[in-house]
C-alpha atoms as a PDB file:
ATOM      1  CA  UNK A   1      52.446 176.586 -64.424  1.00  0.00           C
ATOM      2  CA  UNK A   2      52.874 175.902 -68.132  1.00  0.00           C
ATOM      3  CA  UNK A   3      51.098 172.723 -69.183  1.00  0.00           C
ATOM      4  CA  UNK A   4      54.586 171.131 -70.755  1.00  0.00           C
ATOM      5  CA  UNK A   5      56.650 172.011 -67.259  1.00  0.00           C
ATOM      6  CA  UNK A   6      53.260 169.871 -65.823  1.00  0.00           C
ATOM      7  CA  UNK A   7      53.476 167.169 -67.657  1.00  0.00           C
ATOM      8  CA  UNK A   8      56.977 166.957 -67.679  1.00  0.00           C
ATOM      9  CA  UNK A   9      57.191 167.079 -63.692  1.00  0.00           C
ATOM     10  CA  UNK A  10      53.981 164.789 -63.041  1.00  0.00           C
ATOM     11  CA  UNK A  11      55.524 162.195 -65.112  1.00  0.00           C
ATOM     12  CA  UNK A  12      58.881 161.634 -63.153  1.00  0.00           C
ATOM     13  CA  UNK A  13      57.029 162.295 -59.752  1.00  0.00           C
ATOM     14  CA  UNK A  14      54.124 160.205 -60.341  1.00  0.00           C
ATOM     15  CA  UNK A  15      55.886 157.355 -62.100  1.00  0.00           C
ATOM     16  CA  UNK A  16      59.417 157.693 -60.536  1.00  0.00           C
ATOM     17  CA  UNK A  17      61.254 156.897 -63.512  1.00  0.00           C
ATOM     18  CA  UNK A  18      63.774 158.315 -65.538  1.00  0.00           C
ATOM     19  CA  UNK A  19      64.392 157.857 -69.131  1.00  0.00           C
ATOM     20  CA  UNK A  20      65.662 154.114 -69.892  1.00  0.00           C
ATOM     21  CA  UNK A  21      69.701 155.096 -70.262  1.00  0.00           C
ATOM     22  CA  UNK A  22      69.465 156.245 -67.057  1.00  0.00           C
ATOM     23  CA  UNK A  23      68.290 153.939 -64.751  1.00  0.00           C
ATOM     24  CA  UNK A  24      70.149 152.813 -61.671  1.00  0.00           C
ATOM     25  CA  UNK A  25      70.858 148.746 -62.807  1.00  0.00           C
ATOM     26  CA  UNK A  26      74.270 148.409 -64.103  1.00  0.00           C
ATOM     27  CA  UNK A  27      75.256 147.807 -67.448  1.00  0.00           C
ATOM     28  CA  UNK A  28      74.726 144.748 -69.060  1.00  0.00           C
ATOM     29  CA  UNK A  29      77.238 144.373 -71.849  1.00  0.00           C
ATOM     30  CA  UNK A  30      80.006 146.272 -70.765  1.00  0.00           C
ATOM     31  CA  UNK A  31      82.544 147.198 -67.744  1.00  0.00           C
ATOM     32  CA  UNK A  32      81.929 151.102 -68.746  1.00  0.00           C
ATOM     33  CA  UNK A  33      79.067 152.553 -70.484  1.00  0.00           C
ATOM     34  CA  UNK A  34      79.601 155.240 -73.461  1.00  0.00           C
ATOM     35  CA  UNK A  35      77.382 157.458 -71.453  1.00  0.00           C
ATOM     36  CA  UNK A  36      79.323 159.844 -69.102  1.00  0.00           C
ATOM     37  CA  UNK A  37      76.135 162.027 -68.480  1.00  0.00           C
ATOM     38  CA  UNK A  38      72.978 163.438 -69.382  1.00  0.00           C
ATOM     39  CA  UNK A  39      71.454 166.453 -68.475  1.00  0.00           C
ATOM     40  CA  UNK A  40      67.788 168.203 -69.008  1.00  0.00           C
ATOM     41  CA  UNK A  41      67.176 171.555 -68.007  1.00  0.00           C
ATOM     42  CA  UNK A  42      63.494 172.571 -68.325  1.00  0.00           C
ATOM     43  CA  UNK A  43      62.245 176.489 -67.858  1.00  0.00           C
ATOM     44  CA  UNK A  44      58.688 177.687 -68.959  1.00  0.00           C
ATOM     45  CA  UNK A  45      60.561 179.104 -71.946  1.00  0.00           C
ATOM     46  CA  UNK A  46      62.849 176.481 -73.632  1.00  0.00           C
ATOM     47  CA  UNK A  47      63.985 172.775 -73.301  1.00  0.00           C
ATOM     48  CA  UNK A  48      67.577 172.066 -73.382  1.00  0.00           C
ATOM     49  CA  UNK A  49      69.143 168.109 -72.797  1.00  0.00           C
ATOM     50  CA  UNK A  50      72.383 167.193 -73.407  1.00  0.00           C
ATOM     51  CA  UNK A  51      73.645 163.763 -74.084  1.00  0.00           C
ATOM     52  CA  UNK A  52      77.740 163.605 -73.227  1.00  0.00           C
ATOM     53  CA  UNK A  53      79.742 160.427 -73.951  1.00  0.00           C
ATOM     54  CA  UNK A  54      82.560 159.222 -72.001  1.00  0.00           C
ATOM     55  CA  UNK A  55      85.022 159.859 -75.295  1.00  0.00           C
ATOM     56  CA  UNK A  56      83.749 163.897 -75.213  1.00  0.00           C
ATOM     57  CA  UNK A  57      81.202 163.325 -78.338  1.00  0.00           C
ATOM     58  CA  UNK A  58      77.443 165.595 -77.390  1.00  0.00           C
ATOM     59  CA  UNK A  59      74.392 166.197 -78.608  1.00  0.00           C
ATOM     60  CA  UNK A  60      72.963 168.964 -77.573  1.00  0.00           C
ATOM     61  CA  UNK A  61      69.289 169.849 -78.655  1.00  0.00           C
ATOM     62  CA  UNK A  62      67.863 173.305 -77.738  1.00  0.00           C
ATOM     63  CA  UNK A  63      64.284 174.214 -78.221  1.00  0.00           C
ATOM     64  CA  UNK A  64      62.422 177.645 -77.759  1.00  0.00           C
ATOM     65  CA  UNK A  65      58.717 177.175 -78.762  1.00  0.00           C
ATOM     66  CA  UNK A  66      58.382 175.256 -81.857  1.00  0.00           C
ATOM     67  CA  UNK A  67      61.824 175.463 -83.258  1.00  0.00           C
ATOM     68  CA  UNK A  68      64.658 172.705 -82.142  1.00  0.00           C
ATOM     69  CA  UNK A  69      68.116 173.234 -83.000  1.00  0.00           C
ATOM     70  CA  UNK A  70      70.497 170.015 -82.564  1.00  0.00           C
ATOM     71  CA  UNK A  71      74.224 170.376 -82.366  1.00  0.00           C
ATOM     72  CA  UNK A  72      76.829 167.836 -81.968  1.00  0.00           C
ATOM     73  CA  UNK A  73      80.153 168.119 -81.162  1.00  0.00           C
ATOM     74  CA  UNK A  74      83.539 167.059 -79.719  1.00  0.00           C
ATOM     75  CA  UNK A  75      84.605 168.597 -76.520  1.00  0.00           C
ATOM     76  CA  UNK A  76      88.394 169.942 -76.106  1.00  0.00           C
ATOM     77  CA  UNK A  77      90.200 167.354 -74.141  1.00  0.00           C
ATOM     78  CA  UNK A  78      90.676 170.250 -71.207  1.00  0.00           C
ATOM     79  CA  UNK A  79      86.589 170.519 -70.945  1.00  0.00           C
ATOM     80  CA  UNK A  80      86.417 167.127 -71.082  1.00  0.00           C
ATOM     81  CA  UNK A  81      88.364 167.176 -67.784  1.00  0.00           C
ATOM     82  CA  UNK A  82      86.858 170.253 -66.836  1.00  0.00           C
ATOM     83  CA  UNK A  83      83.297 168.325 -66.849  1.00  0.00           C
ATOM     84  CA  UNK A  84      84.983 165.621 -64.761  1.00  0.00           C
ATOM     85  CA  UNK A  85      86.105 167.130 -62.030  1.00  0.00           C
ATOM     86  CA  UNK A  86      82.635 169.043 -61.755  1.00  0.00           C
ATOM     87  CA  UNK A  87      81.401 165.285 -61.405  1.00  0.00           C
ATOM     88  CA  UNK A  88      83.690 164.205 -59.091  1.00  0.00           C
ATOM     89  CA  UNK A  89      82.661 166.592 -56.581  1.00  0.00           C
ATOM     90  CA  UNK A  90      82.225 164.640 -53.393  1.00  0.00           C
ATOM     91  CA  UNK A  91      78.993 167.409 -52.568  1.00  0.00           C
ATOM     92  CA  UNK A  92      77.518 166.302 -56.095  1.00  0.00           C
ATOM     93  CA  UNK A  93      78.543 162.604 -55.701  1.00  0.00           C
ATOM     94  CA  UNK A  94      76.419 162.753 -51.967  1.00  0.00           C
ATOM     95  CA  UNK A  95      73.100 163.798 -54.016  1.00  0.00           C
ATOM     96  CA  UNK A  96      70.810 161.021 -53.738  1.00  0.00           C
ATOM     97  CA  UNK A  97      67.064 161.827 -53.645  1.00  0.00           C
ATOM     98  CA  UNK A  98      64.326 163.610 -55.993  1.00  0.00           C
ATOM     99  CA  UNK A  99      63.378 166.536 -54.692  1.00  0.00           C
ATOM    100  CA  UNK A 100      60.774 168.756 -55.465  1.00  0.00           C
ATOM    101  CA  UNK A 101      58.067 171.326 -54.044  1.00  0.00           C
ATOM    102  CA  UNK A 102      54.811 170.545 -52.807  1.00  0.00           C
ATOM    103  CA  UNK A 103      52.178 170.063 -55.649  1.00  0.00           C
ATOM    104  CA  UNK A 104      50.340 173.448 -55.845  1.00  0.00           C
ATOM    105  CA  UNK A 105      52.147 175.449 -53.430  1.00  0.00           C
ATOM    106  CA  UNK A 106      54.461 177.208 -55.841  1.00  0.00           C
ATOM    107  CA  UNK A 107      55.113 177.934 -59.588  1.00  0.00           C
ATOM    108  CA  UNK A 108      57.938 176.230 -60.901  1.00  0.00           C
ATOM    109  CA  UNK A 109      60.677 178.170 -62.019  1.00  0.00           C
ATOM    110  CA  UNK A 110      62.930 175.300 -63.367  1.00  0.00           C
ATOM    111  CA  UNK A 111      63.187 171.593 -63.902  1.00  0.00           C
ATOM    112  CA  UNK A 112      67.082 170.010 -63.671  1.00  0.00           C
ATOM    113  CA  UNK A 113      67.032 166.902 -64.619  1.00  0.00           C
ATOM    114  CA  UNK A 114      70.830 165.066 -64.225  1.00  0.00           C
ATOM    115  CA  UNK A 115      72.166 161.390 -64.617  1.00  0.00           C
ATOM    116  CA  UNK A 116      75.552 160.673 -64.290  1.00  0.00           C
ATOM    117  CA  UNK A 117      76.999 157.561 -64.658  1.00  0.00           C
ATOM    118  CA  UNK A 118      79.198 156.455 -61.462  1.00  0.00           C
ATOM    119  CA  UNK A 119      81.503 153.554 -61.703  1.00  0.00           C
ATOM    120  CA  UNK A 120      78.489 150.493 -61.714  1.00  0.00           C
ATOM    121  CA  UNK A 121      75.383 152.363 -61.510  1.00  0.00           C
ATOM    122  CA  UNK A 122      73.368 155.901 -62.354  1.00  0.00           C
ATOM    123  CA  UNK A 123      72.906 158.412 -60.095  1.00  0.00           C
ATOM    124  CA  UNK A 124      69.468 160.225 -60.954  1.00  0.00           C
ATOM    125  CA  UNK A 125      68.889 163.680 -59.708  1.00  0.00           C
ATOM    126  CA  UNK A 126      65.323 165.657 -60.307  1.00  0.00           C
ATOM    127  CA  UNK A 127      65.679 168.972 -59.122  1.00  0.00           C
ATOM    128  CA  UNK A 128      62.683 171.606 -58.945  1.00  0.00           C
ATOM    129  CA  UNK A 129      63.521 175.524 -58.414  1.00  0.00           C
ATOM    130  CA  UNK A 130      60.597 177.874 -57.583  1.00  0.00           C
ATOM    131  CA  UNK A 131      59.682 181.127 -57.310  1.00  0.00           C
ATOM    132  CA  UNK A 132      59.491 181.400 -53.912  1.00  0.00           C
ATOM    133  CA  UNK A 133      62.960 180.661 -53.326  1.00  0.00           C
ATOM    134  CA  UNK A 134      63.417 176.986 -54.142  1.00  0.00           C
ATOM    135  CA  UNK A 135      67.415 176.844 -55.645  1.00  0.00           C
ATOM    136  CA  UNK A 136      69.460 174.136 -57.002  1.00  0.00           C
ATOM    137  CA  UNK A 137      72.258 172.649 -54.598  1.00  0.00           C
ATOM    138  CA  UNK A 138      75.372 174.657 -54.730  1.00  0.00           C
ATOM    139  CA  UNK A 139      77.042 171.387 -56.597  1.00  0.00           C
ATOM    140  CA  UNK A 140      74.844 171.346 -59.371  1.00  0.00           C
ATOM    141  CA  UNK A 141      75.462 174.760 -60.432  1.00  0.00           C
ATOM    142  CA  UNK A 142      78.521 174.515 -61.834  1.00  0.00           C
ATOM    143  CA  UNK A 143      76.929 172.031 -64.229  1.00  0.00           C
ATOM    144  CA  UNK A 144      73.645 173.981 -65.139  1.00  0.00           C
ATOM    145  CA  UNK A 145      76.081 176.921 -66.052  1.00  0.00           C
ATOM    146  CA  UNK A 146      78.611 175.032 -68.139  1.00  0.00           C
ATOM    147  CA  UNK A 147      75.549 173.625 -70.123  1.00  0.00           C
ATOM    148  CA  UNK A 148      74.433 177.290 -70.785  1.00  0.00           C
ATOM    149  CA  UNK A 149      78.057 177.394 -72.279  1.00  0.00           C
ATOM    150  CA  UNK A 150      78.038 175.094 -74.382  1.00  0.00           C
ATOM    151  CA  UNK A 151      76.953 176.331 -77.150  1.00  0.00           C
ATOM    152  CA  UNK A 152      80.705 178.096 -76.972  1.00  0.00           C
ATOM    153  CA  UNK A 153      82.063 174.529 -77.743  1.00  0.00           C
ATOM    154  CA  UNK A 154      83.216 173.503 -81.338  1.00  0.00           C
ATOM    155  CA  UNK A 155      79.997 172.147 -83.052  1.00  0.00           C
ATOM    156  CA  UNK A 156      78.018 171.312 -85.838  1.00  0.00           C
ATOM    157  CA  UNK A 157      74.182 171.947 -86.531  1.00  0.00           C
ATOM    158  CA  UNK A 158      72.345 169.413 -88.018  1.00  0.00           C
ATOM    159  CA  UNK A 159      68.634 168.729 -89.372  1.00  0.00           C
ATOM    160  CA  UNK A 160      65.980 168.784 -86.510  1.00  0.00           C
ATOM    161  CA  UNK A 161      64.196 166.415 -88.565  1.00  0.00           C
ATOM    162  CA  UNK A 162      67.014 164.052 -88.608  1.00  0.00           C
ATOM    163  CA  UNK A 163      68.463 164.143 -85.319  1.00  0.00           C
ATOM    164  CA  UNK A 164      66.467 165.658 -82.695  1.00  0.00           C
ATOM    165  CA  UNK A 165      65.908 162.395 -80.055  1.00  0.00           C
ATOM    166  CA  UNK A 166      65.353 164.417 -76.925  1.00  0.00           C
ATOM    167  CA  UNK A 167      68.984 163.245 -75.688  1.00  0.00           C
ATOM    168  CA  UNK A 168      68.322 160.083 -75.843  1.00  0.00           C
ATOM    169  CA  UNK A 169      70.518 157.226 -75.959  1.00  0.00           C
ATOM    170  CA  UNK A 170      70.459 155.158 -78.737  1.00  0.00           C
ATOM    171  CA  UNK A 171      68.905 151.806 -77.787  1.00  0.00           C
ATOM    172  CA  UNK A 172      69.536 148.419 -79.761  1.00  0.00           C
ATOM    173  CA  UNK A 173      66.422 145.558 -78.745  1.00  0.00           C
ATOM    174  CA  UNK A 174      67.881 142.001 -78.679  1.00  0.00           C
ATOM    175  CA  UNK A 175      66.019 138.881 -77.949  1.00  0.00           C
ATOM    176  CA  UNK A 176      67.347 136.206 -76.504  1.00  0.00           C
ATOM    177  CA  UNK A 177      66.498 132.924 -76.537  1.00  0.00           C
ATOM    178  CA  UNK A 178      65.636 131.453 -72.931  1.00  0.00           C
ATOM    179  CA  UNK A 179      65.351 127.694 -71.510  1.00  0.00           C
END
């Protein structure tokens, strides 16, 4: 197994955590996040994470060895819907646990890593394909293959120095004062 796809894997197995976006407390500030969804899809040859607001604005960053291309863009108000009612399908909406294959046993093929935001809280999904077999649920696949797509979407490329963040959201640190 590739030493990236190990780290990558040991790190949300071993710790159990997701990036901070995406973490199952509800938001603190307000009643509905600008985060619709976020989505990493890791294969021994490329990286690809998407960041999707609720308004249709992405960032997509793509990366194949040592190069990173970052896109942004504004999805069609149809794909925006499109990507909703892939969402709201009650099969994906049941998905609750991190799965993944026995350390050792198998080589993995793929790494889907999806948070969508639902109402008051995140639902995290870590999914693990192998080569002997191991496949993503049938309700995820519509979503793997629309991010393949993407790149069909009206976009912009923009400086990997710049704006690659590893689909990050944007985080702003406050202190507050306490009694």
């Amino acid at each position: 197994m590739p030493y990236g796809l190990v780290r990558l894997l040991s790190a949300v197995l071993i710790t159990g955590t997701l990036p901070a976006f995406c973490q199952s407390s509800p938001p603190i500030h307000s009643a509905t996040p600008v985060y619709l969804l976020r989505i990493q899809r890791t294969t021994p040859e490329a990286v690809n994470c998407l960041l999707l607001r609720n308004d249709g604005e992405f960032h997509l960053e793509t990366s194949h060895r040592d190069e990173t291309k970052v896109f942004e863009g504004l999805l069609p108000n149809a794909s925006l819907q499109k990507v909703q009612r892939m969402l709201d399908n009650s099969d994906l909406q049941r998905l609750s646990q991190i799965q993944s294959n026995a350390p050792g046993k198998t080589e993995a093929s793929e790494i889907l890593q999806v948070s969508i935001f639902r109402t008051d809280h995140w639902q995290n999904l870590v999914y693990v394909t192998d080569n002997a077999g191991q496949r993503l649920p049938q309700s995820l696949a519509p979503l793997a293959d629309w991010l393949n797509a993407l790149h069909k979407e009206p976009h912009r490329q923009l400086s990997e120095d710049e704006h690659k963040n590893n689909c990050q959201s944007p985080a702003k640190i406050e202190l507050k004062r306490r009694p």
